[in-house]
C-alpha atoms as a PDB file:
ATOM      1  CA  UNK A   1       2.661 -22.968 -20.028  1.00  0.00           C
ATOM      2  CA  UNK A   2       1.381 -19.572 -20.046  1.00  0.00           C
ATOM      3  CA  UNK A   3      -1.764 -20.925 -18.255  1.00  0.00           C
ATOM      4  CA  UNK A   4       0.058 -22.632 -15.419  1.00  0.00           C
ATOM      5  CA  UNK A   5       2.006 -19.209 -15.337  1.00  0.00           C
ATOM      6  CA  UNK A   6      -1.408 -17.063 -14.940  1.00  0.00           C
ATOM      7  CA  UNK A   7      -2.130 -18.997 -11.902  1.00  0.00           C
ATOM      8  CA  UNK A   8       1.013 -18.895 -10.512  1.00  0.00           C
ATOM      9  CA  UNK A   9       0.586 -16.091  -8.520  1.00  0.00           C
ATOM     10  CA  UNK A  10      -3.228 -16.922  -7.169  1.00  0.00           C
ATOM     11  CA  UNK A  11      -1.796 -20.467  -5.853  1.00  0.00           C
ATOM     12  CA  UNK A  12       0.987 -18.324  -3.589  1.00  0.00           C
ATOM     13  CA  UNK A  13      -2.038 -16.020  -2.764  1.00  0.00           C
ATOM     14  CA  UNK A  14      -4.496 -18.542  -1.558  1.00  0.00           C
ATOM     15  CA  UNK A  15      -1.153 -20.553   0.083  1.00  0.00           C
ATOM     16  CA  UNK A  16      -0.141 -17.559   2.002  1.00  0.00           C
ATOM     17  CA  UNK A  17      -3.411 -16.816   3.335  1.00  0.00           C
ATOM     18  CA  UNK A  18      -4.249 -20.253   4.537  1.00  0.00           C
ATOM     19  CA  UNK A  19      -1.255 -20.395   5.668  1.00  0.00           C
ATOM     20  CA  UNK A  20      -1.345 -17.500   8.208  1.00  0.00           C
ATOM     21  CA  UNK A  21      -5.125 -18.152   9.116  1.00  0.00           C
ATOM     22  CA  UNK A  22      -3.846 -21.184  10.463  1.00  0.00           C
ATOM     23  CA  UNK A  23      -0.905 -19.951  12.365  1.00  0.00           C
ATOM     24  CA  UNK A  24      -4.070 -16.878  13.521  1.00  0.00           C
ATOM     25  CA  UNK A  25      -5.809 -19.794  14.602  1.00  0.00           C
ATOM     26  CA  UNK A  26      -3.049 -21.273  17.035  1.00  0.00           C
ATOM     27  CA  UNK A  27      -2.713 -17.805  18.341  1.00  0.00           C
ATOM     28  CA  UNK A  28      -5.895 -17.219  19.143  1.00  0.00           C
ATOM     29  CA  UNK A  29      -6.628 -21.263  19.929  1.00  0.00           C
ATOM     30  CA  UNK A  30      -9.551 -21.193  22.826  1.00  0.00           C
ATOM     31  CA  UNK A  31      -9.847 -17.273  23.261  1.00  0.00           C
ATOM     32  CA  UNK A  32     -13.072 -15.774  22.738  1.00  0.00           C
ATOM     33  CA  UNK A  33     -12.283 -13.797  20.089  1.00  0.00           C
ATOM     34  CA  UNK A  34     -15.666 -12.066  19.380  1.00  0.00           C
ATOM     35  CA  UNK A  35     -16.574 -10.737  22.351  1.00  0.00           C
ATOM     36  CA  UNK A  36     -13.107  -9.288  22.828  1.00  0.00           C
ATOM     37  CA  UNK A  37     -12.419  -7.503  19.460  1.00  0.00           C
ATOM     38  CA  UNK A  38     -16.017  -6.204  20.032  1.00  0.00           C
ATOM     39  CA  UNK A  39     -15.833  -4.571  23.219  1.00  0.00           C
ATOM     40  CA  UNK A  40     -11.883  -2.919  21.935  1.00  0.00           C
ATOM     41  CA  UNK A  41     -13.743  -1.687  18.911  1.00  0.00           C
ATOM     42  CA  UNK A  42     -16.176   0.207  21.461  1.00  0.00           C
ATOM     43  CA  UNK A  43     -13.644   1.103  23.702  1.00  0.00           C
ATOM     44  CA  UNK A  44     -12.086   3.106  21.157  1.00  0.00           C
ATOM     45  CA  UNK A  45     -13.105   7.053  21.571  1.00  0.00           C
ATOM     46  CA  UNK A  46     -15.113   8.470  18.754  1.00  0.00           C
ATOM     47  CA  UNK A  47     -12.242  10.793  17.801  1.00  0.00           C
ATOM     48  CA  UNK A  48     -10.085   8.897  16.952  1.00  0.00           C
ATOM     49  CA  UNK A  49     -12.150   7.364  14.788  1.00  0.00           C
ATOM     50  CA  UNK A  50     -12.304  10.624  12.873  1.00  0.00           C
ATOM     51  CA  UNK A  51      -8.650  10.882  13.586  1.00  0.00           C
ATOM     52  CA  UNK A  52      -8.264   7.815  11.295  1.00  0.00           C
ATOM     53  CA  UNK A  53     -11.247   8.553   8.922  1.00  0.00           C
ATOM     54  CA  UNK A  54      -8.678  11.656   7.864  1.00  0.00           C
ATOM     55  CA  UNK A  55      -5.670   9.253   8.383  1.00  0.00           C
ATOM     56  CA  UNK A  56      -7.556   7.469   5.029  1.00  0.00           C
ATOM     57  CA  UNK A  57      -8.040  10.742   3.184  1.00  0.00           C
ATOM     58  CA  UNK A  58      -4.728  11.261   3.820  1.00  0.00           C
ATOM     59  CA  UNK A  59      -3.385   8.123   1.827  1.00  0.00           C
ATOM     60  CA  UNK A  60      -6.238   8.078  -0.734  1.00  0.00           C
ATOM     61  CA  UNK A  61      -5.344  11.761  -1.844  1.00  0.00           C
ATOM     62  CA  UNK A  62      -1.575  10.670  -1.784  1.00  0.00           C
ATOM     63  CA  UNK A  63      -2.706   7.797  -4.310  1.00  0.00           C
ATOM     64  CA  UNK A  64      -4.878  10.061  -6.732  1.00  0.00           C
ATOM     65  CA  UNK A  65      -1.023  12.015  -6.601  1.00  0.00           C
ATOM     66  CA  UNK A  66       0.581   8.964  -7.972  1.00  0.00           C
ATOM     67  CA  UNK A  67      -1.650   9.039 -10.825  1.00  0.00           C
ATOM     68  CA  UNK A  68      -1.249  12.646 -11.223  1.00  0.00           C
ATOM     69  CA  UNK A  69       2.757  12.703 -10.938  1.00  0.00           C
ATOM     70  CA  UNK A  70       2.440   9.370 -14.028  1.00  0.00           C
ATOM     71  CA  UNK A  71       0.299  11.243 -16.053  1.00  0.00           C
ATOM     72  CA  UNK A  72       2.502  14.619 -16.061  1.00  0.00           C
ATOM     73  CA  UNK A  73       5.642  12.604 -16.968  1.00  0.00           C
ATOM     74  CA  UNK A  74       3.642  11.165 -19.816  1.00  0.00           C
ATOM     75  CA  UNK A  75       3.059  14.735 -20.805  1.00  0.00           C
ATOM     76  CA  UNK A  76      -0.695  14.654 -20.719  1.00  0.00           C
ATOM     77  CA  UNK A  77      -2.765  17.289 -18.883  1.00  0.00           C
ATOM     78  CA  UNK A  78      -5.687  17.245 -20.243  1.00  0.00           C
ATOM     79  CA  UNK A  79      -7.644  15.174 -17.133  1.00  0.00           C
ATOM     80  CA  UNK A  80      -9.298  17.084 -14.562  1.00  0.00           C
ATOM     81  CA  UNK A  81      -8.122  16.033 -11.342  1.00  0.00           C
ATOM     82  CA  UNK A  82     -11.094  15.081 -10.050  1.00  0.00           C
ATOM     83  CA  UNK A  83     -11.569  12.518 -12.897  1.00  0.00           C
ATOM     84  CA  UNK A  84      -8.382  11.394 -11.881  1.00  0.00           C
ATOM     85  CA  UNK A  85      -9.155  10.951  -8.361  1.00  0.00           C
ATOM     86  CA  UNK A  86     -12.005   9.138  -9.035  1.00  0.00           C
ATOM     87  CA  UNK A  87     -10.339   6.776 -11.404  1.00  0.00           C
ATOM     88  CA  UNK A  88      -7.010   6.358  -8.449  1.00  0.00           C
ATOM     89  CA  UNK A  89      -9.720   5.855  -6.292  1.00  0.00           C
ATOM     90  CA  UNK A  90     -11.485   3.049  -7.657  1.00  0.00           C
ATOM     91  CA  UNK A  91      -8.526   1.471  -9.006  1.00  0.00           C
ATOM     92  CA  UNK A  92      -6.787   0.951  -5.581  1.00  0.00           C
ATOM     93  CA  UNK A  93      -9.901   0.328  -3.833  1.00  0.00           C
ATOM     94  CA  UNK A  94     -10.325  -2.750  -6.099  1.00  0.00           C
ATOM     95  CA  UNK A  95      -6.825  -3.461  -6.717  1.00  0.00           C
ATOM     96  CA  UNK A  96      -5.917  -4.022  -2.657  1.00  0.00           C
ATOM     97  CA  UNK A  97      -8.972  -5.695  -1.849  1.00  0.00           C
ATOM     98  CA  UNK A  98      -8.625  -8.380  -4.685  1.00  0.00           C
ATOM     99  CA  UNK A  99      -4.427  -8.928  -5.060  1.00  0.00           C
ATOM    100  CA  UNK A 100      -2.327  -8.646  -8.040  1.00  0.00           C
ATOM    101  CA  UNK A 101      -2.692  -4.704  -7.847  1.00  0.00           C
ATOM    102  CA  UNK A 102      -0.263  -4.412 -10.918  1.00  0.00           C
ATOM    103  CA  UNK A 103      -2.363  -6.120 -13.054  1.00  0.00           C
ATOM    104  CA  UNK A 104      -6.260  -5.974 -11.557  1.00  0.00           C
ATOM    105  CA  UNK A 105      -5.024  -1.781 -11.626  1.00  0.00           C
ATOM    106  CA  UNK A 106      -3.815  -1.758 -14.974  1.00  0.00           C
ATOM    107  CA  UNK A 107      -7.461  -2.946 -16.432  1.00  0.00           C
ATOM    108  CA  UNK A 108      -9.652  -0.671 -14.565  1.00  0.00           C
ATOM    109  CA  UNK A 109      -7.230   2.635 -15.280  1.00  0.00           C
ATOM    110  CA  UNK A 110      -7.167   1.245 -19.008  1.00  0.00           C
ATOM    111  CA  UNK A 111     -10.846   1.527 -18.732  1.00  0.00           C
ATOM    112  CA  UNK A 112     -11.136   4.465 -17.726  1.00  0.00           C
ATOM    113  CA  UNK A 113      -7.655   6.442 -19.023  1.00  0.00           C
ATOM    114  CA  UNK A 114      -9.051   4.893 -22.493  1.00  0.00           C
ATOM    115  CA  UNK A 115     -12.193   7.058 -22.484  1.00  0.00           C
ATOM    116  CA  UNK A 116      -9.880  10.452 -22.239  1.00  0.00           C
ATOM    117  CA  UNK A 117      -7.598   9.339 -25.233  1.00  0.00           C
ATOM    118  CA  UNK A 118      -4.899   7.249 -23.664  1.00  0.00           C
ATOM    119  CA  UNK A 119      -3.359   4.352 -25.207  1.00  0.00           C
ATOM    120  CA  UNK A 120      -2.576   1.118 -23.780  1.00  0.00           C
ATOM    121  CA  UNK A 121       0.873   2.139 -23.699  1.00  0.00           C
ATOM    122  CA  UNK A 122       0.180   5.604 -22.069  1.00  0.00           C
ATOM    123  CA  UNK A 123      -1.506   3.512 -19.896  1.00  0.00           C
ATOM    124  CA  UNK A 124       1.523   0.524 -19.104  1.00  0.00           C
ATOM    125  CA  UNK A 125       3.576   3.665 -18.542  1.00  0.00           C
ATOM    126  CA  UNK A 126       0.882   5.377 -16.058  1.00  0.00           C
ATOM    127  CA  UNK A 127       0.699   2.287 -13.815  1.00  0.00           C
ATOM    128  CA  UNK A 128       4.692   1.213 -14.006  1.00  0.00           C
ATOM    129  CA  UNK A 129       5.590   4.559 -12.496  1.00  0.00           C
ATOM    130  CA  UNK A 130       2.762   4.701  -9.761  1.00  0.00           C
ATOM    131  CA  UNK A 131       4.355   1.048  -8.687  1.00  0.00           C
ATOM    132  CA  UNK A 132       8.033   2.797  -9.006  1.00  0.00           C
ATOM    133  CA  UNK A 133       6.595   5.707  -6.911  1.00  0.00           C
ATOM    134  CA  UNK A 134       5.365   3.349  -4.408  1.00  0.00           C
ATOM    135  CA  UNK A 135       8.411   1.267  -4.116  1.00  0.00           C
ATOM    136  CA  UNK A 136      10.456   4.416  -3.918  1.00  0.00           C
ATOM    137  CA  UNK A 137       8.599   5.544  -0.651  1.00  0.00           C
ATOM    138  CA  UNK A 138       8.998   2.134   0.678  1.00  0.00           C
ATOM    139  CA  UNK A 139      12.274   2.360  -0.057  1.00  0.00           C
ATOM    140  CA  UNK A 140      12.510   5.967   1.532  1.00  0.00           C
ATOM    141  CA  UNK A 141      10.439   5.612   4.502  1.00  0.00           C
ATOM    142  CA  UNK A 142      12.276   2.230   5.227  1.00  0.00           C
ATOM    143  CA  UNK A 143      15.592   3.650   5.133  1.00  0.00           C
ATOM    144  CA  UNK A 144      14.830   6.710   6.994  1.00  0.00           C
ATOM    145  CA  UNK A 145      13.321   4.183   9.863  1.00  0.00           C
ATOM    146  CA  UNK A 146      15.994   1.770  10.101  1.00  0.00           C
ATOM    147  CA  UNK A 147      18.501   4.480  10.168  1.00  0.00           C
ATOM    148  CA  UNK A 148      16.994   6.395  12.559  1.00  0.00           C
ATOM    149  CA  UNK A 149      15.889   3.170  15.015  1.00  0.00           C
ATOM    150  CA  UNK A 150      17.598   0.209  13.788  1.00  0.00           C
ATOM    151  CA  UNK A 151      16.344  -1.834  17.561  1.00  0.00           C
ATOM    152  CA  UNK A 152      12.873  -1.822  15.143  1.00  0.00           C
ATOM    153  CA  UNK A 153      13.734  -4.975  13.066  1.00  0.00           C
ATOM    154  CA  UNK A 154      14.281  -6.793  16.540  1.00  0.00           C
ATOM    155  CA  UNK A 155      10.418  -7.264  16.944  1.00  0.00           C
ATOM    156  CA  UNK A 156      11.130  -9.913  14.004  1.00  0.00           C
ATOM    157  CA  UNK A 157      13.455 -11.784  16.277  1.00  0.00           C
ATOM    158  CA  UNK A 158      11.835 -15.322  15.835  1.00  0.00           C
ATOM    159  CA  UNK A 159      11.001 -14.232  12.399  1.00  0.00           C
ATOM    160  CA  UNK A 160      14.358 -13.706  10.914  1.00  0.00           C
ATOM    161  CA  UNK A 161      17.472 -15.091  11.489  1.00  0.00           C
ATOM    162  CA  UNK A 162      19.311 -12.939  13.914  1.00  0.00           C
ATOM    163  CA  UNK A 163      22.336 -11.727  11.435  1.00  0.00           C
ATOM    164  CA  UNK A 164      19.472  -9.897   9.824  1.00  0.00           C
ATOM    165  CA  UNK A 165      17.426  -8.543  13.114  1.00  0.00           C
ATOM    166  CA  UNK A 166      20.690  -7.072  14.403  1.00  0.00           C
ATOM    167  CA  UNK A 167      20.665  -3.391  14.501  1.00  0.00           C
ATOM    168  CA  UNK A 168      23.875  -2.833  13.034  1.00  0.00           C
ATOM    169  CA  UNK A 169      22.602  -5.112  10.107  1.00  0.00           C
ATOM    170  CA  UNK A 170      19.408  -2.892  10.119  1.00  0.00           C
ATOM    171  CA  UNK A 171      21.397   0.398  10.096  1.00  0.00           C
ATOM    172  CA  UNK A 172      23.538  -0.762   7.117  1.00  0.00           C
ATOM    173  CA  UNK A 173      20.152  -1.605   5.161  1.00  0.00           C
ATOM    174  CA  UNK A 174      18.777   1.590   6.210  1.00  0.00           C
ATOM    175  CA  UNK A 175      21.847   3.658   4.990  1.00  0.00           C
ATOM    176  CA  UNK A 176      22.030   1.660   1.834  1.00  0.00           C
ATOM    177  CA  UNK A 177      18.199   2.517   1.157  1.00  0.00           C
ATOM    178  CA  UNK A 178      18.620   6.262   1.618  1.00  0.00           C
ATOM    179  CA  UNK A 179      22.050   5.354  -0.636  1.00  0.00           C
ATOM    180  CA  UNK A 180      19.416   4.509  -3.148  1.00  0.00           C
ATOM    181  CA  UNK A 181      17.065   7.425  -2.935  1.00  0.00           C
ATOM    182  CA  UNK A 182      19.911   9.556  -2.854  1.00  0.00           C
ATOM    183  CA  UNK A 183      21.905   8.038  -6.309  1.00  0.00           C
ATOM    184  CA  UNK A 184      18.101   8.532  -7.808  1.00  0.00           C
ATOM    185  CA  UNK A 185      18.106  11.896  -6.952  1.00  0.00           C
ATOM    186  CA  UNK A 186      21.329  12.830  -8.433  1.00  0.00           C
ATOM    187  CA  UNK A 187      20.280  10.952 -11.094  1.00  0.00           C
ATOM    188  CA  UNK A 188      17.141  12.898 -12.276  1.00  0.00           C
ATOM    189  CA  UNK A 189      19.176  16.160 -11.375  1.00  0.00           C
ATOM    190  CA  UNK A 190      22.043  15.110 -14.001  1.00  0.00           C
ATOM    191  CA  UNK A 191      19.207  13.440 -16.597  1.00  0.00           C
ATOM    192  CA  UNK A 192      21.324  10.398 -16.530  1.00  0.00           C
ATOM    193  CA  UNK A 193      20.363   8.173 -19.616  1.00  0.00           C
ATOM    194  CA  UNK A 194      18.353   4.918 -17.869  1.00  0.00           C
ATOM    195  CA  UNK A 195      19.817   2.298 -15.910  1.00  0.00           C
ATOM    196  CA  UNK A 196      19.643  -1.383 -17.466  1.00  0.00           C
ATOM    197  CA  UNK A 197      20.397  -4.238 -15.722  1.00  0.00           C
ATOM    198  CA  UNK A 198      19.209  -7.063 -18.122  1.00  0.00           C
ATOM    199  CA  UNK A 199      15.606  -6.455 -19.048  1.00  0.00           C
ATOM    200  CA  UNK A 200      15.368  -4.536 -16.118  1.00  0.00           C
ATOM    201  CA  UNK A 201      15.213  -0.618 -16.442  1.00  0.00           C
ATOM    202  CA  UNK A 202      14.495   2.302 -14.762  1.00  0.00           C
ATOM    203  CA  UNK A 203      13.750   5.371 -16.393  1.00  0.00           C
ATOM    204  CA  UNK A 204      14.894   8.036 -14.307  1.00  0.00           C
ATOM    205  CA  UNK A 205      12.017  10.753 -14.226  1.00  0.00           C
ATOM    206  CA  UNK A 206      12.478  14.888 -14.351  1.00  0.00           C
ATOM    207  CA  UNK A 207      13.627  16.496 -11.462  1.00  0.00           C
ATOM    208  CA  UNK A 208      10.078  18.374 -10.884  1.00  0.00           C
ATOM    209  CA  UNK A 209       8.505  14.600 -11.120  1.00  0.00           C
ATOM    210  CA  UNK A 210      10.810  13.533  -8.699  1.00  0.00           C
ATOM    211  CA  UNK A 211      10.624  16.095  -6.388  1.00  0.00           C
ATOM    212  CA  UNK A 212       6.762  15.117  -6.240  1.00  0.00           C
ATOM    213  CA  UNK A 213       7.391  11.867  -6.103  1.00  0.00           C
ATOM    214  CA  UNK A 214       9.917  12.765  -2.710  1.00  0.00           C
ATOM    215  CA  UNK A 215       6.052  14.000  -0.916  1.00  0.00           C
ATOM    216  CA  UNK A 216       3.918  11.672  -2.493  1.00  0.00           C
ATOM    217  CA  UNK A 217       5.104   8.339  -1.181  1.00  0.00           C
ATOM    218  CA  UNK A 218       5.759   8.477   2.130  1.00  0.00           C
ATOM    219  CA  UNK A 219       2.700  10.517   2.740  1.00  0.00           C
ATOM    220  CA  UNK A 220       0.269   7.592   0.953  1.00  0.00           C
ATOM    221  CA  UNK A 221       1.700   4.768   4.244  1.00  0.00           C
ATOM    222  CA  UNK A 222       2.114   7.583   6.888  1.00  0.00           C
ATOM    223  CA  UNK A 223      -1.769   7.718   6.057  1.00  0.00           C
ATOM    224  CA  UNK A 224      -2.511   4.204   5.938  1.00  0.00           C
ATOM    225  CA  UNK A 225       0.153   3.479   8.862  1.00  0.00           C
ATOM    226  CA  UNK A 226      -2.275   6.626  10.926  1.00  0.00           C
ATOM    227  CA  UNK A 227      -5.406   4.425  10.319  1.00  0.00           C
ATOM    228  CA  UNK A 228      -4.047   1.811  12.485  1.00  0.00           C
ATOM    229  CA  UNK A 229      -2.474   4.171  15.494  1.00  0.00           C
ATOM    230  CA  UNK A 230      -5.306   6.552  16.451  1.00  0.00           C
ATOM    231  CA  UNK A 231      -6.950   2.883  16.275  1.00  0.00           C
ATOM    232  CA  UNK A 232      -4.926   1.461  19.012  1.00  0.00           C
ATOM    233  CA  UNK A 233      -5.007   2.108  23.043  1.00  0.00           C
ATOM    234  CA  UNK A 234      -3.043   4.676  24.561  1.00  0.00           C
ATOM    235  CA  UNK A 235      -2.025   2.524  27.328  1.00  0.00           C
ATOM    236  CA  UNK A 236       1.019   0.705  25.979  1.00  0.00           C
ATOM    237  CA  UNK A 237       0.776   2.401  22.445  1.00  0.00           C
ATOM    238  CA  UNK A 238       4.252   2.208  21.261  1.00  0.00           C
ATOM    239  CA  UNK A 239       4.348   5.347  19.188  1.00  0.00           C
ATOM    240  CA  UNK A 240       4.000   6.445  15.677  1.00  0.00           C
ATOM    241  CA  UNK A 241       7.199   5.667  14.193  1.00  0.00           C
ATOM    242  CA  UNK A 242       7.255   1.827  15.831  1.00  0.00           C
ATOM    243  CA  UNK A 243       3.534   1.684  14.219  1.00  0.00           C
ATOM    244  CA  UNK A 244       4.637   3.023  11.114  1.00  0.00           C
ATOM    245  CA  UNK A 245       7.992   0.610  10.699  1.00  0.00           C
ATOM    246  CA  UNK A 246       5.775  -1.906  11.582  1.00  0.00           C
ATOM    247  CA  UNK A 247       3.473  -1.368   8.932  1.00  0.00           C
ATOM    248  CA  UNK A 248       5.479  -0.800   6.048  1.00  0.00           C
ATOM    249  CA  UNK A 249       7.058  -4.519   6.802  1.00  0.00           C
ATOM    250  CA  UNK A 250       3.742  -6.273   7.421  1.00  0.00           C
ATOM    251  CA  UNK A 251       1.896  -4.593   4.248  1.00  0.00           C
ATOM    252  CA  UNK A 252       5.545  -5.195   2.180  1.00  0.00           C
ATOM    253  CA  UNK A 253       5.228  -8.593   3.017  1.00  0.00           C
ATOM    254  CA  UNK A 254       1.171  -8.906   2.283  1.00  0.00           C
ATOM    255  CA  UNK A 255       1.872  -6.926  -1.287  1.00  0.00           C
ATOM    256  CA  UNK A 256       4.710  -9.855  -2.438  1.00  0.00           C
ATOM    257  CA  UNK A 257       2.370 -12.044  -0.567  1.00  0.00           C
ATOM    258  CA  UNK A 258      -0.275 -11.557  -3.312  1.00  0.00           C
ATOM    259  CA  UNK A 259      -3.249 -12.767  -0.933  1.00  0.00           C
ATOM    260  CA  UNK A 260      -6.216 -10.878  -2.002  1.00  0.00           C
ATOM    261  CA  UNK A 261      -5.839  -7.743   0.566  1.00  0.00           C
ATOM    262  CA  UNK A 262      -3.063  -9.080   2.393  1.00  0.00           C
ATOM    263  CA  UNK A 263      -5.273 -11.192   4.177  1.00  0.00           C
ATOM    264  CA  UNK A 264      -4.075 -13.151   6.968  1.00  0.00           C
ATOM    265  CA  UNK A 265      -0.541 -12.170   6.270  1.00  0.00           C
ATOM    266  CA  UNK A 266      -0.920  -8.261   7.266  1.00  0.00           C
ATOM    267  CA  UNK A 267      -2.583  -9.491  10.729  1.00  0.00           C
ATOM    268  CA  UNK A 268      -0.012 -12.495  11.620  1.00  0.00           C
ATOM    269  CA  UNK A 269       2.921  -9.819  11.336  1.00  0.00           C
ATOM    270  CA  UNK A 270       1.830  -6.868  12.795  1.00  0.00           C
ATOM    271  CA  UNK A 271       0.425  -8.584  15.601  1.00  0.00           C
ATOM    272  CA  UNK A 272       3.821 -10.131  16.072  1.00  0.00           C
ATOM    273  CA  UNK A 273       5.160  -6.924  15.419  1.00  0.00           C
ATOM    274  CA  UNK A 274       3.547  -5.095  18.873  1.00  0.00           C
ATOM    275  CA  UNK A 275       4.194  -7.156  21.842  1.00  0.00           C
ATOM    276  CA  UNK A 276       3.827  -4.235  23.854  1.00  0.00           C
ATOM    277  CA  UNK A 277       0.333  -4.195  22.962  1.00  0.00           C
ATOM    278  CA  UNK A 278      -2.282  -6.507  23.798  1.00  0.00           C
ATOM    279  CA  UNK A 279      -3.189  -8.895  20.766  1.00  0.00           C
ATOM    280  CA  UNK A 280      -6.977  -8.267  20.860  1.00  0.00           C
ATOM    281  CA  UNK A 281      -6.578  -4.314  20.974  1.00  0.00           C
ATOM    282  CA  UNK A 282      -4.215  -4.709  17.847  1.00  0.00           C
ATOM    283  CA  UNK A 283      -6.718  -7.283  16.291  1.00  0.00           C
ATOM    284  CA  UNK A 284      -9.353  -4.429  16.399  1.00  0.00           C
ATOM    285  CA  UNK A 285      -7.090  -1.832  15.181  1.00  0.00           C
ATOM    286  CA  UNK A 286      -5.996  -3.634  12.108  1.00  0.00           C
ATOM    287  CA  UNK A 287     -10.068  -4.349  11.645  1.00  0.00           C
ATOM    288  CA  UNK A 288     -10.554  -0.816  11.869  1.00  0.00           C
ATOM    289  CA  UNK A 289      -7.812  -0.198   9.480  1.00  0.00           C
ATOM    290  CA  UNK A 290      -9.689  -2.859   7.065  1.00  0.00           C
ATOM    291  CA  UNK A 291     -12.546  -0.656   7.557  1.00  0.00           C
ATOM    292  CA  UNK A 292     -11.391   2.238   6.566  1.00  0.00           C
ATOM    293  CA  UNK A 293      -8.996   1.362   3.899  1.00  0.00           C
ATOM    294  CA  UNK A 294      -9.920  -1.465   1.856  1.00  0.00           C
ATOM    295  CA  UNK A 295     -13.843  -2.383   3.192  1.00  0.00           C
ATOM    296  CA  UNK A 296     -15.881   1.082   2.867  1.00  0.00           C
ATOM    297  CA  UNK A 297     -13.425   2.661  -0.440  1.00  0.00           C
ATOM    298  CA  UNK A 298     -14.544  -1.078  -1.947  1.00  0.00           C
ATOM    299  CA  UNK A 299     -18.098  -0.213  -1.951  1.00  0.00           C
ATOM    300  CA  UNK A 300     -17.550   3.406  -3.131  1.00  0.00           C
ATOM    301  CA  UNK A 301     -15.663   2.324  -5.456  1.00  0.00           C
ATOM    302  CA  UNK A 302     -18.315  -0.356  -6.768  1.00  0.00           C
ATOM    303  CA  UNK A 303     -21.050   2.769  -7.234  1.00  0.00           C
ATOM    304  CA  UNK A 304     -18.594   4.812  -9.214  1.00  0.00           C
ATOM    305  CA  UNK A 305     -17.650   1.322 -11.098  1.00  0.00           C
ATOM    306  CA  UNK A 306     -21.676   1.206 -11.669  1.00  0.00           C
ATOM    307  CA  UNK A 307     -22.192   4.745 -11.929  1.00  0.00           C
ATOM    308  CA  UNK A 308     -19.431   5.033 -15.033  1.00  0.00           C
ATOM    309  CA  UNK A 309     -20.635   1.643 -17.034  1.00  0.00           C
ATOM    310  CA  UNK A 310     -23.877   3.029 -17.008  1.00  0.00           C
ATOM    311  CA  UNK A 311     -23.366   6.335 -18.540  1.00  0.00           C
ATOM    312  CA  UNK A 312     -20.612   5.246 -20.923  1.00  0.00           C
ATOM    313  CA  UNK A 313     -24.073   2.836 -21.717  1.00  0.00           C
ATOM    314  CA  UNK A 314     -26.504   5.591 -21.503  1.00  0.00           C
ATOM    315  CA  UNK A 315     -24.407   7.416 -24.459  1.00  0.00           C
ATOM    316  CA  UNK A 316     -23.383   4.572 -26.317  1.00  0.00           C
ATOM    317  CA  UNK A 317     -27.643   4.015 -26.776  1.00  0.00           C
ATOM    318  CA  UNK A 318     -27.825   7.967 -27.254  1.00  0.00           C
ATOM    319  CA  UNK A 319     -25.184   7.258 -30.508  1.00  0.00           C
ATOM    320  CA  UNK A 320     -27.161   4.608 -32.494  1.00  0.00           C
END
């Protein structure tokens, strides 16, 4: 039983990405793809290309904070930061790329949090809040959006049944998100004991960890969601804050998707997500975005991978 549960969560991987290749291909069905997404990826000026470059600095650097933020409400300071960096770095490099981040993470941080002490609960603890942090900016950014432009969850009209795409639906969501964040808040503030519900819990952290945690989330998807917009034509660009609603949704539904880097699944929705936009210039944005974020930090993060196994090896010899 445990078995069939283990692959579980691959099966709905591989489902949902063959799944959306296939509604990809109808899209695209007798369009020369290629040669299109080719001559968009040249079309698009060199600065922004830096423009995005620091978009991904942005989010990586928000990401080594996670890990930072866990590891002071575990009480240890005793990592240097950039040890820490490097070890957020490679963990969501490999973590997004191959799915299951909450797991594939946990193993390479134990890995590397072992070597400076930590336990393997230190270590469970480290990687539950990062995923808390990250859901709280989700939760955050997505009620600040919806609140602000509840219209937004009409681009899933088609999607979603229409009780849900309504924008007084949205604005209720949106309220009732920043209703959340704001009981959470009060929460650390007071030190309320946790909140159980079942075998669920959450631990509510000290206000100067929360506070940090307030910064740290958003600005990890305002990074990621900046990858994609300095990516994308000016002509018809719909603006930041329709690119950023738009990807929190489509990478929220690629993450519960569990297909190895969202694949298929981010593309399908955001492209369905920016009608204003022509579908080959967002095709090359979102490959641009796969560039930056999950392609080139993969292959860093395989030479620091590399680079640590062989000196943990090099002194492991050096001790016999």
């Amino acid at each position: 039983m445990r078995k069939l549960a283990e692959l579980f969560w691959p099966i709905i991987g591989f489902t949902a990405v063959v799944a959306s290749f296939s509604l990809l291909y109808h899209e695209f069905q007798g369009e020369s793809v290629g040669a299109e997404v080719w001559a968009n990826l040249k079309a698009i000026p060199f600065s922004h290309y830096l423009l995005a470059g620091l978009s991904t600095l942005l989010a990586y650097a928000a990401l080594a904070w996670y890990d930072q933020i866990a590891l002071l409400h575990l009480g240890v300071r005793h990592i240097s930061w950039v040890f820490i960096s490097l070890c957020s770095f490679t963990t969501y490099a490999l973590s997004h790329n191959i799915g299951a981040s909450v797991f594939s993470g946990a193993m390479v941080r134990y890995r590397a949090y072992s070597t400076k002490g930590l336990t393997a609960a230190q270590v469970a603890g480290l990687v539950l809040l990062c995923s808390y942090t990250f859901a709280f900016g989700n939760v955050l950014l997505g009620g600040v959006l919806l609140t602000y432009d509840p219209s937004m969850m009409q681009r899933l009209s088609g999607f979603l049944p229409d009780l849900i795409t309504h924008p007084a639906t949205a604005r209720i969501v949106g309220l009732s998100c920043l209703g959340f964040v704001g009981v959470y808040v009060a929460a650390s503030l007071m030190h309320l004991p946790p909140f159980r519900w079942g075998r669920f819990e959450i631990q509510y952290p000290r206000p100067e960890i929360m506070v940090r945690q307030l910064f740290a989330a958003p600005a990890e998807l305002i990074g990621a969601a900046g990858i994609i917009y300095f990516a994308l034509p000016e002509i018809g660009n719909p603006g930041y804050i329709a690119v950023l609603g738009a990807f929190l949704l489509s990478f929220s539904a690629a993450l519960v998707s569990h297909a190895p880097g969202g694949l298929g699944v981010f593309e399908l929705l955001f492209i369905n997500l920016m009608p204003e936009v022509p579908r080959f210039k967002v095709l090359a944005a979102l490959l641009v975005w796969r560039l930056f974020y999950l392609i080139i930090p993969l292959l860093a993060a395989l030479v620091v991978v590399i680079l640590f196994e062989r000196r943990k090896l090099v002194d492991k010899i050096k001790s016999l």
